[in-house]
C-alpha atoms as a PDB file:
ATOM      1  CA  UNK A   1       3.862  19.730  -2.677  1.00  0.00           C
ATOM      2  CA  UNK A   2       0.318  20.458  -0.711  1.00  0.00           C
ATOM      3  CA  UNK A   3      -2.398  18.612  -1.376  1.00  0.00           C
ATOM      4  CA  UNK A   4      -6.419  18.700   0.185  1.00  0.00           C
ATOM      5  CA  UNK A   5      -7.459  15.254   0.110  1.00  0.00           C
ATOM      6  CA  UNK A   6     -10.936  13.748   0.013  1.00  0.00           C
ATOM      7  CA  UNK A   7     -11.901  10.052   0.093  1.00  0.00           C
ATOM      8  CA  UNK A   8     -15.889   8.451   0.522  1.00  0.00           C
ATOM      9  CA  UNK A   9     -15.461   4.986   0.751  1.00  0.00           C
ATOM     10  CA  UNK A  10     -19.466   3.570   1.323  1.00  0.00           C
ATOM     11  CA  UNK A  11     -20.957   0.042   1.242  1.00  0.00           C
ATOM     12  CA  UNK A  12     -24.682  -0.845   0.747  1.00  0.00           C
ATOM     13  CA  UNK A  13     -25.731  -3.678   2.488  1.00  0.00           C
ATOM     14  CA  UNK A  14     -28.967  -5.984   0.979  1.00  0.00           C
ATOM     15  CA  UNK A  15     -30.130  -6.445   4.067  1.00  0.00           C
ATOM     16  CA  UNK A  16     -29.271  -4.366   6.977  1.00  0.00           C
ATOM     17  CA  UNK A  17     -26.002  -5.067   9.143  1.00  0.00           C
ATOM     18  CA  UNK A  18     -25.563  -4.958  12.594  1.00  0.00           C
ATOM     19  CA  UNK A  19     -23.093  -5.635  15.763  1.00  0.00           C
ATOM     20  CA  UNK A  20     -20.116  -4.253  13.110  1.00  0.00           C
ATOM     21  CA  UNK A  21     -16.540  -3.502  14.489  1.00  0.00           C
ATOM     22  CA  UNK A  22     -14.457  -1.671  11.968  1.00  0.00           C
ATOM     23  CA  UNK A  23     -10.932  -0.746  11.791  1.00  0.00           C
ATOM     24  CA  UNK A  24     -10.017   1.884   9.450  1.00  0.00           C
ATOM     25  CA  UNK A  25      -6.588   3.049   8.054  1.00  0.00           C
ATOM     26  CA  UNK A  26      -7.276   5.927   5.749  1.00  0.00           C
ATOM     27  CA  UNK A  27      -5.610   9.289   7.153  1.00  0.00           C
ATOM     28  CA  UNK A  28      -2.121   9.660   5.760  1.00  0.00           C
ATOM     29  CA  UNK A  29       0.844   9.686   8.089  1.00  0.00           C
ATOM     30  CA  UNK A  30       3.347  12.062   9.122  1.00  0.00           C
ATOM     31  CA  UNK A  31       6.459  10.934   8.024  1.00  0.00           C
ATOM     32  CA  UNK A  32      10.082  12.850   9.191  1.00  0.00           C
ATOM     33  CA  UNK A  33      11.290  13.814   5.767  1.00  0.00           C
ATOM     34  CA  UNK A  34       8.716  12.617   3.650  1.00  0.00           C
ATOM     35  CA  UNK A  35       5.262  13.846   4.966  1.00  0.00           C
ATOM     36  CA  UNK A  36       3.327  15.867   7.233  1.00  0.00           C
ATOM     37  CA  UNK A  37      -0.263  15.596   8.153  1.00  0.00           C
ATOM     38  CA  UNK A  38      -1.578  19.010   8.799  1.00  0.00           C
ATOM     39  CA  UNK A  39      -4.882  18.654   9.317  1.00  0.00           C
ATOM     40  CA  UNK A  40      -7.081  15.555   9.034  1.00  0.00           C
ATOM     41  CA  UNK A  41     -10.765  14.091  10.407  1.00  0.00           C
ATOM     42  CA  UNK A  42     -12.490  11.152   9.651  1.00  0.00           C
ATOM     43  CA  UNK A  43     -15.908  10.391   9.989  1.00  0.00           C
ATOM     44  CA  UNK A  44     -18.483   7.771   9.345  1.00  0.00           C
ATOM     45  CA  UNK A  45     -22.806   7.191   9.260  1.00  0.00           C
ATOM     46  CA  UNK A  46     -24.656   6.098  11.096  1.00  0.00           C
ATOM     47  CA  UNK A  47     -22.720   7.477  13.589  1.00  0.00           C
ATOM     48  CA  UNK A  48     -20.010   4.897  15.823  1.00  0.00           C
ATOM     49  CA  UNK A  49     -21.386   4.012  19.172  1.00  0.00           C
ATOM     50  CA  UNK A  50     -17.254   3.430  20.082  1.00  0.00           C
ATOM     51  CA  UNK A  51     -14.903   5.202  18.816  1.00  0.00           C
ATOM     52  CA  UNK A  52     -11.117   4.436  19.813  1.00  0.00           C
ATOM     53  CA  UNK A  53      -7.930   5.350  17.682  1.00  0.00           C
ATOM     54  CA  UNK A  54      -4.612   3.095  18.815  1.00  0.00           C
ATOM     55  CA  UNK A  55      -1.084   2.763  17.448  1.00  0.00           C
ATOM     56  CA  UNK A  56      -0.453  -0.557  15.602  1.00  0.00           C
ATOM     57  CA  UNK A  57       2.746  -2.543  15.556  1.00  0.00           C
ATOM     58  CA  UNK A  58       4.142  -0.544  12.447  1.00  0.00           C
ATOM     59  CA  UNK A  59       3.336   2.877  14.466  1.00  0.00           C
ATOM     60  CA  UNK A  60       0.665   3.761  12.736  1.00  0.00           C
ATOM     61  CA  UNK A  61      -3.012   5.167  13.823  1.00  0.00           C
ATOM     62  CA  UNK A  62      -5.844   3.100  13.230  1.00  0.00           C
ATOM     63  CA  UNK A  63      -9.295   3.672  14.260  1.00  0.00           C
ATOM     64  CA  UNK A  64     -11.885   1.108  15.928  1.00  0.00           C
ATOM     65  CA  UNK A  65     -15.348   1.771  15.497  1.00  0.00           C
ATOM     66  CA  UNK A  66     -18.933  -0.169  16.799  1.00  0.00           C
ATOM     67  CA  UNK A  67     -21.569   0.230  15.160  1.00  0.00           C
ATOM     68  CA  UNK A  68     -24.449  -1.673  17.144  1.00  0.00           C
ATOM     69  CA  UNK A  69     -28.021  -0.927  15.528  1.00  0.00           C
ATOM     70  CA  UNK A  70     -29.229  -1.886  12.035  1.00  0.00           C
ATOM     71  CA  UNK A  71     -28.120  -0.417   9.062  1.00  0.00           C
ATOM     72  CA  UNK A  72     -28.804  -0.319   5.689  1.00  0.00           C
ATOM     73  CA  UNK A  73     -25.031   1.378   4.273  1.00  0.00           C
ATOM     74  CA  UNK A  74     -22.052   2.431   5.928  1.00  0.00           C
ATOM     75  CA  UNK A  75     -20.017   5.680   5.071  1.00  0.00           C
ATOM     76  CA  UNK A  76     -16.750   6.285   5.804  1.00  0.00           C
ATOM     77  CA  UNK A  77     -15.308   9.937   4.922  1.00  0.00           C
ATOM     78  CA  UNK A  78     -11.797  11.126   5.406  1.00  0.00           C
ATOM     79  CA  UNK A  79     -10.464  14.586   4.932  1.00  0.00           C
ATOM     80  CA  UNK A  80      -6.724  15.856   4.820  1.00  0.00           C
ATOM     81  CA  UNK A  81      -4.531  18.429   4.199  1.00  0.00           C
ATOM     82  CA  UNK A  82      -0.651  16.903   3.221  1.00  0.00           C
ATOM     83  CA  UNK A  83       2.834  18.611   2.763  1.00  0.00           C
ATOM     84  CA  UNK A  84       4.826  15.723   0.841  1.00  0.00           C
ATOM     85  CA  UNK A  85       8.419  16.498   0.035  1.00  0.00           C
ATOM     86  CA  UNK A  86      10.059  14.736  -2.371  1.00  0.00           C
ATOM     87  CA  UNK A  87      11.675  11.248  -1.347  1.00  0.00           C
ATOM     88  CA  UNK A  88      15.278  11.636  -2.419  1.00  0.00           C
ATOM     89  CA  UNK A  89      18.256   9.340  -2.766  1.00  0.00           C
ATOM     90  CA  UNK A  90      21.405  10.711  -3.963  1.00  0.00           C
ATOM     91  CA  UNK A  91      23.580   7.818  -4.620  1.00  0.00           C
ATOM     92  CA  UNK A  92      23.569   4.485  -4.811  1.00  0.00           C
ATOM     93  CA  UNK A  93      25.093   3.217  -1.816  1.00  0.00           C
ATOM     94  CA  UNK A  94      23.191  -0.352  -1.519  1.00  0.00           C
ATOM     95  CA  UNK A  95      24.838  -3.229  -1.563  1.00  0.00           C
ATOM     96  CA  UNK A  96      24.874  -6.584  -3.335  1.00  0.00           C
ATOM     97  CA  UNK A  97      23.172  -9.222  -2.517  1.00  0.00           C
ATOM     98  CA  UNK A  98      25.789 -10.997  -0.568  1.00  0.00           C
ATOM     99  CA  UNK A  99      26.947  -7.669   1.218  1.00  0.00           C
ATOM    100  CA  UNK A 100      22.887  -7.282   2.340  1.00  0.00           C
ATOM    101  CA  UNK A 101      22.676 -10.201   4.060  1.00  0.00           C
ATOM    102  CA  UNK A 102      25.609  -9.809   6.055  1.00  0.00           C
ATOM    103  CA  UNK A 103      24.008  -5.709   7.064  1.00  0.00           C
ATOM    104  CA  UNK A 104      20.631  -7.924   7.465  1.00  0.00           C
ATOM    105  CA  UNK A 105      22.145 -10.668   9.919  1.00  0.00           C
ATOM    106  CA  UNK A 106      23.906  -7.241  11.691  1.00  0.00           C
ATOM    107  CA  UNK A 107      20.787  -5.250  12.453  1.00  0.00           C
ATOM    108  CA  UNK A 108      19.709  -6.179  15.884  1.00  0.00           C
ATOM    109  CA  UNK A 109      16.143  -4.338  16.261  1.00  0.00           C
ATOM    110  CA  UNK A 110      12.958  -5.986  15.128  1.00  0.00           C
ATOM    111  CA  UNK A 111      10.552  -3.085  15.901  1.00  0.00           C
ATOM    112  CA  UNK A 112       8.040  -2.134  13.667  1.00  0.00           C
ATOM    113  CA  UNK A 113      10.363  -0.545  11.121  1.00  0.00           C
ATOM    114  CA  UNK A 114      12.676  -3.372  11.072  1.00  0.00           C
ATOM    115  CA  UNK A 115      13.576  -5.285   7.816  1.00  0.00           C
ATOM    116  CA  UNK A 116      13.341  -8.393   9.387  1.00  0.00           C
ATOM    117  CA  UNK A 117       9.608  -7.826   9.627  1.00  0.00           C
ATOM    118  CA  UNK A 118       9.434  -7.680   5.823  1.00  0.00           C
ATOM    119  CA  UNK A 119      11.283 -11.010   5.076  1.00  0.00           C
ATOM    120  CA  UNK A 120      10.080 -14.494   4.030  1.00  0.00           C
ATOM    121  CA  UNK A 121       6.201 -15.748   3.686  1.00  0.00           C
ATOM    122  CA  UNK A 122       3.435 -12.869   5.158  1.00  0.00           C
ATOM    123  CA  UNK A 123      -0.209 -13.677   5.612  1.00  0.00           C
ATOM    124  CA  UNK A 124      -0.964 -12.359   1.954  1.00  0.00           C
ATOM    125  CA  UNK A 125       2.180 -13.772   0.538  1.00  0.00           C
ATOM    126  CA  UNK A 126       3.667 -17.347   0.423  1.00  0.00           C
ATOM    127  CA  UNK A 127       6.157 -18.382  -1.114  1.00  0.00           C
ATOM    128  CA  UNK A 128       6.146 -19.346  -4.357  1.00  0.00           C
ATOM    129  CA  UNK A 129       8.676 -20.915  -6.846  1.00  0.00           C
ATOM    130  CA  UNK A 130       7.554 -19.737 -10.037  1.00  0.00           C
ATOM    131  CA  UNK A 131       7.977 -15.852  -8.491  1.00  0.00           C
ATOM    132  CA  UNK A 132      11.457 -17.235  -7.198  1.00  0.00           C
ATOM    133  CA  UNK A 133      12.415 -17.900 -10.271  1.00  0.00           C
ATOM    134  CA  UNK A 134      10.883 -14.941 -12.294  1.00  0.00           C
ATOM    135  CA  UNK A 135      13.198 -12.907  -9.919  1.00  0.00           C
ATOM    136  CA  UNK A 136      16.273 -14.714 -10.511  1.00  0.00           C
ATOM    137  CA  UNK A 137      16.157 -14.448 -13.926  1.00  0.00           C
ATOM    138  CA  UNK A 138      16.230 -10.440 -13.810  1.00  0.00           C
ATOM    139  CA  UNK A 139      19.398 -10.592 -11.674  1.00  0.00           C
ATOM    140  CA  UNK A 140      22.408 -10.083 -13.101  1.00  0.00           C
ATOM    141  CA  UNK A 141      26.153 -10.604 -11.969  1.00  0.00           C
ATOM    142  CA  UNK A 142      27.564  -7.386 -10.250  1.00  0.00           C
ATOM    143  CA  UNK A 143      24.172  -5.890  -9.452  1.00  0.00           C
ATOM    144  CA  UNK A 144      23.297  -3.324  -6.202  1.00  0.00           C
ATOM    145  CA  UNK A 145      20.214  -4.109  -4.538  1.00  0.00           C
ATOM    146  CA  UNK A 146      18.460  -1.097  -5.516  1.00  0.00           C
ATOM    147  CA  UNK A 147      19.698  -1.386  -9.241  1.00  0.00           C
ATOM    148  CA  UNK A 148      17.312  -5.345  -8.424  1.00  0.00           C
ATOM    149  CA  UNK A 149      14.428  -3.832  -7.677  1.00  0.00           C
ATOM    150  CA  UNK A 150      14.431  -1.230 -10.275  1.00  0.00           C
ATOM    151  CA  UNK A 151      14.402  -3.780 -12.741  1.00  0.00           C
ATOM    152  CA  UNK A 152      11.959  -6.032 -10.990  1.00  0.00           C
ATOM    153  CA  UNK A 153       9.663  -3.142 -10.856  1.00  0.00           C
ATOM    154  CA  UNK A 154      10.546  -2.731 -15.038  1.00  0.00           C
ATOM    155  CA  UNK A 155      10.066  -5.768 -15.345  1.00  0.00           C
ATOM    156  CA  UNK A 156       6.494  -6.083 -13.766  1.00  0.00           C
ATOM    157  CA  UNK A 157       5.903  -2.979 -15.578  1.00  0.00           C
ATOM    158  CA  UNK A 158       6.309  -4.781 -19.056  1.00  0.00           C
ATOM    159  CA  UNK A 159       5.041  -7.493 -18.950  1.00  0.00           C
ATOM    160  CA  UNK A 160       1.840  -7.195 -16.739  1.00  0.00           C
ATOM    161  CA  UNK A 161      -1.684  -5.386 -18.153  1.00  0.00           C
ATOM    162  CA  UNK A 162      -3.433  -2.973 -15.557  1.00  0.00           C
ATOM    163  CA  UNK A 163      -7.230  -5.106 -15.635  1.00  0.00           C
ATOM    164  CA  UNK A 164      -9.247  -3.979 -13.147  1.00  0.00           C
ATOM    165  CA  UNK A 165     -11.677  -6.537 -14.140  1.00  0.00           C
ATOM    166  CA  UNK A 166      -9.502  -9.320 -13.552  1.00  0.00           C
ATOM    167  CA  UNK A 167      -8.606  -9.926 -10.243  1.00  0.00           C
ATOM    168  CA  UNK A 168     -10.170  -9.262  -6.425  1.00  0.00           C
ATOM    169  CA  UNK A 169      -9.311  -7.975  -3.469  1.00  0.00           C
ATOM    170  CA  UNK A 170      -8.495 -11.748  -2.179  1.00  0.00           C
ATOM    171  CA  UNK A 171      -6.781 -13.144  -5.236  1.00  0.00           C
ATOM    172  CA  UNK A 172      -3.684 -14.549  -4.340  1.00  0.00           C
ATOM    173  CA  UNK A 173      -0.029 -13.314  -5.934  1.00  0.00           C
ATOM    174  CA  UNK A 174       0.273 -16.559  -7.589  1.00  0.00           C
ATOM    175  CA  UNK A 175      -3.072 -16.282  -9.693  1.00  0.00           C
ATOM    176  CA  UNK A 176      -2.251 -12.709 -10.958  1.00  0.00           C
ATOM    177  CA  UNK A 177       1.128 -13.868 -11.991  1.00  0.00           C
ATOM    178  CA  UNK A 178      -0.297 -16.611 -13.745  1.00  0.00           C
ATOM    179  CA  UNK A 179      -3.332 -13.961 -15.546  1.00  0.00           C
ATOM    180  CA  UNK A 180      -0.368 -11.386 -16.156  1.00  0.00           C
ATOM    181  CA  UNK A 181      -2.931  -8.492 -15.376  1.00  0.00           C
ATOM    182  CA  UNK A 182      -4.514  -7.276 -12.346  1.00  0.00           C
ATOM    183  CA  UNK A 183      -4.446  -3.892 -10.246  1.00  0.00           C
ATOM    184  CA  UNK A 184      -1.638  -2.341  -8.060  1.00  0.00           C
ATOM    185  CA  UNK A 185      -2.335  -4.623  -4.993  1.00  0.00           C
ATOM    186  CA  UNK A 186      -1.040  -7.281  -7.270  1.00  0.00           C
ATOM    187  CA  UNK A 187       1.470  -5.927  -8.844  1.00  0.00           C
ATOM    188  CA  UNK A 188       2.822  -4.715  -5.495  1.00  0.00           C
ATOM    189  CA  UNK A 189       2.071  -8.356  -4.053  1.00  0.00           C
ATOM    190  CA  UNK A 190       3.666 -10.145  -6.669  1.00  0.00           C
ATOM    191  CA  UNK A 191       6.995  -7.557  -6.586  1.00  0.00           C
ATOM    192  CA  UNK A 192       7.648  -7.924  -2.838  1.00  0.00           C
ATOM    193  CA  UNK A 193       7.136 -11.515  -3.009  1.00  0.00           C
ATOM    194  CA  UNK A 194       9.937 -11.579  -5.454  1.00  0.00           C
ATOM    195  CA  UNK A 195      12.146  -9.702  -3.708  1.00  0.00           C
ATOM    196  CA  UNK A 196      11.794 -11.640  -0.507  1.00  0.00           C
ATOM    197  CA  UNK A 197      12.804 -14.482  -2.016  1.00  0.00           C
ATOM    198  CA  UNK A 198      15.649 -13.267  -3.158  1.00  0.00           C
ATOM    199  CA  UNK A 199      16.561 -12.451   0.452  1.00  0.00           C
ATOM    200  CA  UNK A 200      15.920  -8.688   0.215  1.00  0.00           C
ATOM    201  CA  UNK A 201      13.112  -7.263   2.462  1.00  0.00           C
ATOM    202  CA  UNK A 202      10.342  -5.205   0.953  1.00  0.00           C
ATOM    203  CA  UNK A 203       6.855  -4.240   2.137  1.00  0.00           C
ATOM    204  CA  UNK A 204       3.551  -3.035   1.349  1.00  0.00           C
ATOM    205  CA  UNK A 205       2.733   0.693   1.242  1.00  0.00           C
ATOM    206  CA  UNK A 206      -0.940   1.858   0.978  1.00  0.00           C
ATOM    207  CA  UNK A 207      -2.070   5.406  -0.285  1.00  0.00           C
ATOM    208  CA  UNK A 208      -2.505   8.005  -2.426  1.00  0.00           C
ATOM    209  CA  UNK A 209      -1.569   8.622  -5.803  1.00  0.00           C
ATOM    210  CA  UNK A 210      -2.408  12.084  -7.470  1.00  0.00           C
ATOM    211  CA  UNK A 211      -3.510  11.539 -11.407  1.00  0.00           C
ATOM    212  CA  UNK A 212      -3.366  13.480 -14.541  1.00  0.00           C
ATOM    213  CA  UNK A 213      -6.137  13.480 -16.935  1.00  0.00           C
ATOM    214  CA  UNK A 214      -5.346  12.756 -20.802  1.00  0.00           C
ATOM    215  CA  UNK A 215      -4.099  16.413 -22.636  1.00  0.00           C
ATOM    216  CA  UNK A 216      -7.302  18.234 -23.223  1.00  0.00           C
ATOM    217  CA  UNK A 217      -9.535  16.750 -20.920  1.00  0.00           C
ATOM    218  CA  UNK A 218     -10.548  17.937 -17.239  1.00  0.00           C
ATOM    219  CA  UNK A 219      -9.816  15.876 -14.115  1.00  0.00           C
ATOM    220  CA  UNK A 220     -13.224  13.671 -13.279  1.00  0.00           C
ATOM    221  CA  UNK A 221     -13.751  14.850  -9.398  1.00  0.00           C
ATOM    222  CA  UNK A 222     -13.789  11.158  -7.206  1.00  0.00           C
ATOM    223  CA  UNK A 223     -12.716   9.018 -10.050  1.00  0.00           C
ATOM    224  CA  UNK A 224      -9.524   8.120  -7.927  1.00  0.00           C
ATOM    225  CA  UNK A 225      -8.781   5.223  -5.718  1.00  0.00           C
ATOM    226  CA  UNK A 226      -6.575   4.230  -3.040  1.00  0.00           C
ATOM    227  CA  UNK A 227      -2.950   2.854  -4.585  1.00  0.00           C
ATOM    228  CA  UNK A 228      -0.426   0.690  -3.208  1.00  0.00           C
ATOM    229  CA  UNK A 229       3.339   0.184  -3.780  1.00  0.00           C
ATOM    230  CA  UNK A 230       6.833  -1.503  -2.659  1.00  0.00           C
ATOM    231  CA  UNK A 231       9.170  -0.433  -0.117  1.00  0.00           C
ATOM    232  CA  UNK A 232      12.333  -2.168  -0.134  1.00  0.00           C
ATOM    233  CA  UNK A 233      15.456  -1.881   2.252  1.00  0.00           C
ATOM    234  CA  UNK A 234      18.170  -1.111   0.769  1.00  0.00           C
ATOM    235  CA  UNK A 235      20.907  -1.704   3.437  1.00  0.00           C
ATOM    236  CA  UNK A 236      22.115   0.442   6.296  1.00  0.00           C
ATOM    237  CA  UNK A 237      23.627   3.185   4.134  1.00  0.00           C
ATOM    238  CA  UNK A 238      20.290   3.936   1.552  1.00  0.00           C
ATOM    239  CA  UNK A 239      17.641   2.325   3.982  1.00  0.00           C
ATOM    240  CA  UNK A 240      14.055   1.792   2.548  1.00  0.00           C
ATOM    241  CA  UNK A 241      13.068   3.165  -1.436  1.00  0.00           C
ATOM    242  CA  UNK A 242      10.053   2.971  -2.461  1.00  0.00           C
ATOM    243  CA  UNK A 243       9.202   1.888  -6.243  1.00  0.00           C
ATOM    244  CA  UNK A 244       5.904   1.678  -7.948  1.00  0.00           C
ATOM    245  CA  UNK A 245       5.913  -1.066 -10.372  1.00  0.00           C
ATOM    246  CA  UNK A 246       2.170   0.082 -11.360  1.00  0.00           C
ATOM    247  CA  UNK A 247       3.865   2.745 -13.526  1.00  0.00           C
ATOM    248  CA  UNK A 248       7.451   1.607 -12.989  1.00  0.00           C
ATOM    249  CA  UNK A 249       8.604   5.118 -11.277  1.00  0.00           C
ATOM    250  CA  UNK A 250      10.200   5.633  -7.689  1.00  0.00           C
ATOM    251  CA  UNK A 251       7.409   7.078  -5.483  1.00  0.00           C
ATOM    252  CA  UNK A 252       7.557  10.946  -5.367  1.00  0.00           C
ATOM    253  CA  UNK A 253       5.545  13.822  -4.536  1.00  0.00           C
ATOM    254  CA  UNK A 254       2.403  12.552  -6.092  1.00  0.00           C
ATOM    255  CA  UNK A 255       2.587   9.454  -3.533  1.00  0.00           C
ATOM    256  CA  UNK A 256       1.196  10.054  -0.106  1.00  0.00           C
ATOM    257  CA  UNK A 257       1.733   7.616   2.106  1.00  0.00           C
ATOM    258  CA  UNK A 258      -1.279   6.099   4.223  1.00  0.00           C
ATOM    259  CA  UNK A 259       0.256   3.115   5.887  1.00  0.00           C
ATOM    260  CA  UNK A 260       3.347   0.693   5.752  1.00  0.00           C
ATOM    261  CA  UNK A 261       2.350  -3.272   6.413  1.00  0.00           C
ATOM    262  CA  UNK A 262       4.171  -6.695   5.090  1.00  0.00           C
ATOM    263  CA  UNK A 263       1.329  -6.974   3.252  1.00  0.00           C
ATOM    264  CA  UNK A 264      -2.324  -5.844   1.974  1.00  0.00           C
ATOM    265  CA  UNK A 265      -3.380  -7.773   5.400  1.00  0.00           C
ATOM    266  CA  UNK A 266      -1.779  -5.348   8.310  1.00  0.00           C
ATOM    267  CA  UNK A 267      -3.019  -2.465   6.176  1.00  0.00           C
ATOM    268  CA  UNK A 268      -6.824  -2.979   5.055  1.00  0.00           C
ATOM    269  CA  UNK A 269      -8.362   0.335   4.616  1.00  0.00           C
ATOM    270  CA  UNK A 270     -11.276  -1.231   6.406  1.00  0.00           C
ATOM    271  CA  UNK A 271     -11.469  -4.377   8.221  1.00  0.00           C
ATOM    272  CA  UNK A 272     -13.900  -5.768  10.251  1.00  0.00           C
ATOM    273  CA  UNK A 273     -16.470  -8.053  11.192  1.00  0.00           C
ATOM    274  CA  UNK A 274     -20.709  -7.574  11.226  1.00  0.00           C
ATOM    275  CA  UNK A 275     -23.606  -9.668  11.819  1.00  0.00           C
ATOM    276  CA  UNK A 276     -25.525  -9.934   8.603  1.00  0.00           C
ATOM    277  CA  UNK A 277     -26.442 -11.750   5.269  1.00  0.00           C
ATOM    278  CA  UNK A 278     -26.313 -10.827   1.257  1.00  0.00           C
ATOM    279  CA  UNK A 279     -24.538  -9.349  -0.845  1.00  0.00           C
ATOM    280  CA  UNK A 280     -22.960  -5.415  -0.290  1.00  0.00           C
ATOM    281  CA  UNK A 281     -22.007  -3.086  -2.792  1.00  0.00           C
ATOM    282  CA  UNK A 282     -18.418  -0.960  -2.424  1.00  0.00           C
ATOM    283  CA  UNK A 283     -18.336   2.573  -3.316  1.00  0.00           C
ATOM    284  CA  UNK A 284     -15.297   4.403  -3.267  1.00  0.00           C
ATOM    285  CA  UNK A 285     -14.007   8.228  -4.602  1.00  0.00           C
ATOM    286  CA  UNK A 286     -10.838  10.064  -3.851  1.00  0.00           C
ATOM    287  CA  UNK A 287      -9.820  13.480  -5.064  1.00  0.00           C
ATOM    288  CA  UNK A 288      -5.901  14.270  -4.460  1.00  0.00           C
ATOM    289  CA  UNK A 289      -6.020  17.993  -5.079  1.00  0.00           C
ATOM    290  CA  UNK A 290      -2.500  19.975  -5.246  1.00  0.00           C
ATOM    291  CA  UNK A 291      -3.172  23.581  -3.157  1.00  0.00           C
ATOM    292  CA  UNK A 292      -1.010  25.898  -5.150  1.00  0.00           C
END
């Protein structure tokens, strides 16, 4: 599937900013067997006194930006054209739980696409004992480690309401467990941080998702966002899946993948810091258009 992409993510300051570094993850990656970036720019107002792109650990592009004079707002716009293929897995060939850590304790690398990196507590995500045992209790006897995390995501699918009202960008997995609502960061937060402690490593993804208006009804142009979801290794044979326990699916062609982190933490779309005081204001549109 091709898609154009557009995002404007903006913030209006009450009084202006200065001295602000930024690093921005927005363009979507190219991805052997999954994606390719064809095309792609990025650019941002007032216009970045430094501008430097760099590889992260996870082997992503990021880019730094300094912005030293006064400003009022800050615009960041990305543009993209993606070929996504879909993400297939034609039998399940994971393990159990107790063949997994034996492959786990066997793979020797811990570079950036290592599953070691996405075990145990993560900036974003402690441990927590009442996720522990929410996880146990969908386990049964006999099961694969994908057939786990399908159900987890099921699980998280049933019995937690989508409220965008009811959570932050900084509320922890424990207080959206304990709301049973929130957004997909949570979701996704609260689903890895299950799966971790059941000793099976799983990650953050950050992206795209392309949605459907209701029957009858065009799309709204901008009214998407940025989306996040699980990726979860599998074992040697299957390697990583990725699930989306936002609308309990596996991710497919609609999902285009921005960055992969252990958390919402190594993957920000913007982070940074800024001299300045008040409140700001977030805007943010995306438009996932298929090119037929």
């Amino acid at each position: 599937m091709l898609y154009d992409l557009s995002m404007h993510m903006g913030y209006v300051y009450d009084q202006p900013a200065s001295v602000a570094r930024h690093v921005i993850r927005v363009l979507p990656l190219s991805l052997p067997g999954r994606q390719r970036l064809i095309a792609g720019t990025i650019t941002v107002t007032p216009n970045a006194e430094e501008k430097a792109t760099f590889i992260d650990f996870f082997g992503q592009q990021a880019t730094s930006i300094l912005l030293r004079a006064p400003h009022e707002r800050f615009d960041i716009r990305m543009q993209a054209r993606v070929m996504v293929e879909t993400p297939t897995i034609s039998a399940d060939l994971s393990p159990r739980l107790d063949g997994l850590r034996r492959e786990l304790a066997a793979y020797l690398s811990v570079d950036g696409s290592s599953p070691h990196n996405l075990t145990g507590a993560s900036p974003r995500l402690p441990e927590d004992p009442q996720i522990a045992a929410y996880a146990r209790d969908v386990v049964k006897p006999g099961q694969t480690v994908l057939e786990i995390a399908k159900e987890l995501c099921t699980r998280i699918y049933d019995d937690f309401k989508y409220d965008s009202k009811a959570t932050k960008v900084d509320t922890t997995p424990r207080e959206a467990f304990k709301l049973k609502r929130g957004v997909c960061q949570d979701f996704a937060h609260i689903m890895i941080t299950a799966l971790r402690s059941l000793g099976i490593p799983a990650g953050y993804v950050s992206g795209f998702l392309r949605t459907l208006p209701p029957p009858g009804k065009e799309r709204l142009e901008g009214a998407d966002a940025m989306h996040a979801w699980v990726k979860v290794w599998c074992g040697e044979a299957v390697g990583y899946a990725e699930l989306d326990p936002t609308n309990d699916i596996m991710a497919g062609t609609d999902h285009i993948v921005v960055a992969y982190g252990r958390d919402y933490s190594d993957i920000a779309p913007v982070i940074g810091v800024l001299k300045g005081y008040g409140n700001r204001k977030i805007i943010q549109g995306v438009d996932v258009i298929p090119v037929r």
